[in-house]
C-alpha atoms as a PDB file:
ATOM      1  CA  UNK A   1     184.424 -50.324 119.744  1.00  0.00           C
ATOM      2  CA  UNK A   2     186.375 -53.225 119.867  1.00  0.00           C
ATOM      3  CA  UNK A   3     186.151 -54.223 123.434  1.00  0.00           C
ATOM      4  CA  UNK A   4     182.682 -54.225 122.774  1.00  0.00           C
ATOM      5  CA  UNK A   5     182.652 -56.382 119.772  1.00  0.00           C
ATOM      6  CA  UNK A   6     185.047 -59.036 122.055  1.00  0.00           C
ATOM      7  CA  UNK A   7     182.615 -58.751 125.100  1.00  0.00           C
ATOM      8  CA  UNK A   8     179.500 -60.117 122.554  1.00  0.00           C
ATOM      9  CA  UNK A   9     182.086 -62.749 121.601  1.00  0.00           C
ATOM     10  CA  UNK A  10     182.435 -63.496 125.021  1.00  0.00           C
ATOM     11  CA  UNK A  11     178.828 -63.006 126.004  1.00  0.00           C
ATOM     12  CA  UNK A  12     177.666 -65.056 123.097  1.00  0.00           C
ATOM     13  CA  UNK A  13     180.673 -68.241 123.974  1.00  0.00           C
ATOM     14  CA  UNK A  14     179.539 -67.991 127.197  1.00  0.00           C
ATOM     15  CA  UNK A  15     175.509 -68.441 126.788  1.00  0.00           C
ATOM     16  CA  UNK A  16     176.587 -71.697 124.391  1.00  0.00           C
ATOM     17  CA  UNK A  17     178.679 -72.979 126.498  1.00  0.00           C
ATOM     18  CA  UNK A  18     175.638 -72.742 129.206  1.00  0.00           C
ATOM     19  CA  UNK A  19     172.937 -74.299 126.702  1.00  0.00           C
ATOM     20  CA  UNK A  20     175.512 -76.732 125.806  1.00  0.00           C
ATOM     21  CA  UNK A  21     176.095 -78.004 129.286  1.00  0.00           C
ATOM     22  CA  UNK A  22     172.023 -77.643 130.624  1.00  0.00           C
ATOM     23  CA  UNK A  23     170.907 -79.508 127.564  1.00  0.00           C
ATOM     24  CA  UNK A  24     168.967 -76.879 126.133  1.00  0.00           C
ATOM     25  CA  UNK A  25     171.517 -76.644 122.837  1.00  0.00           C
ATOM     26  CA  UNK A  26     168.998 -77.109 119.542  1.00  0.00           C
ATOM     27  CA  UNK A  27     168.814 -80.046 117.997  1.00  0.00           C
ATOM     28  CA  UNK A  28     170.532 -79.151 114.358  1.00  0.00           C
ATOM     29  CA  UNK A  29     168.324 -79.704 111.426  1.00  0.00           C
ATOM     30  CA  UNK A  30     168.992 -82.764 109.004  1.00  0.00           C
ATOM     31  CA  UNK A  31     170.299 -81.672 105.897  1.00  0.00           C
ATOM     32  CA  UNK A  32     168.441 -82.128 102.941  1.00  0.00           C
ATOM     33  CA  UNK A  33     170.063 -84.572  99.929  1.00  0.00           C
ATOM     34  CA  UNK A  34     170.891 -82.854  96.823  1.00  0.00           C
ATOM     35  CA  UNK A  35     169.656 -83.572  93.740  1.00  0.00           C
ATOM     36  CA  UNK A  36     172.905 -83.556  90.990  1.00  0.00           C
ATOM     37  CA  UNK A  37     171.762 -81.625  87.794  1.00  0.00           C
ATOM     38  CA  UNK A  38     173.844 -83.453  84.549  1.00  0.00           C
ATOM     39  CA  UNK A  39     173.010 -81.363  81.278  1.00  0.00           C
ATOM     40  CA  UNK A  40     172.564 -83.976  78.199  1.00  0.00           C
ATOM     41  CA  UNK A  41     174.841 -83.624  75.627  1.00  0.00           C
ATOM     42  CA  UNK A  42     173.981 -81.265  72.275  1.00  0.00           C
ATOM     43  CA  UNK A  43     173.828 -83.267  69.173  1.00  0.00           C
ATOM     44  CA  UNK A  44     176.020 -81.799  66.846  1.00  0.00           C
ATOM     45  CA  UNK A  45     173.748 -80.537  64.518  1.00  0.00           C
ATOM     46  CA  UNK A  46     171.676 -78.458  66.806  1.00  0.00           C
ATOM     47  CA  UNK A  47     170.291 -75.303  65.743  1.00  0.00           C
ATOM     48  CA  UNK A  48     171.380 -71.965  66.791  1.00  0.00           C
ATOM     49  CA  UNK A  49     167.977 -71.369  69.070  1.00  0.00           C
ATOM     50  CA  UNK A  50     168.799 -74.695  70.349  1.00  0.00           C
ATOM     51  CA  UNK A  51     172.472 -74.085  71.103  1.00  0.00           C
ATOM     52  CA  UNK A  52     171.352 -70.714  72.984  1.00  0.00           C
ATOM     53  CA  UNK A  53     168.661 -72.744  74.962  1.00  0.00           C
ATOM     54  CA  UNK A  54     170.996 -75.524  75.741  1.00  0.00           C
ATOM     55  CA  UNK A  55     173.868 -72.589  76.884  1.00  0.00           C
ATOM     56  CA  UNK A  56     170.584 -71.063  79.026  1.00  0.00           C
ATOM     57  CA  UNK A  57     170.619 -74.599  80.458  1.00  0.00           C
ATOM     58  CA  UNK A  58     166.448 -74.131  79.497  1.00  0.00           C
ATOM     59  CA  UNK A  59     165.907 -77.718  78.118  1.00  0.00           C
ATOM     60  CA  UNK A  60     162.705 -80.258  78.469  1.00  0.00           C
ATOM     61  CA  UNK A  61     163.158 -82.342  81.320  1.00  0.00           C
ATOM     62  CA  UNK A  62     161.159 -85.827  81.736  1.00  0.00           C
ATOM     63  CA  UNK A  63     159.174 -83.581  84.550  1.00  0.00           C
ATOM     64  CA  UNK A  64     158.589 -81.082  81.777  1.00  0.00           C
ATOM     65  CA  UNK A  65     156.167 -83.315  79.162  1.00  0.00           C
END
């Protein structure tokens, strides 16, 4: 079993290395920026409802209304 699983290790070094030297190696995909979510504060007297929702993280957005 495991001179099999170090032969498709080989095998699979071997086939990169190939692509890698032919040119035929994919071009990798450009990664895609993130977008940072910042939860506003909670004003301090917030109601219970909105103390769960803020905890849920479900609050209005500017996309939202």
């Amino acid at each position: 079993m495991l001179l099999i699983l170090l032969g498709e290790i080989l095998i699979g070094v071997l086939a990169y290395r190939t692509a890698k030297k032919n040119g035929t190696l994919p071009e990798a995909k450009p990664k895609e920026e993130r977008v940072t979510y910042v939860q506003r504060p909670l004003d301090p007297d917030a109601t219970r409802l909105e103390k769960i929702a803020h905890w849920l993280g479900l609050e209005e957005t500017e996309e939202d209304k």
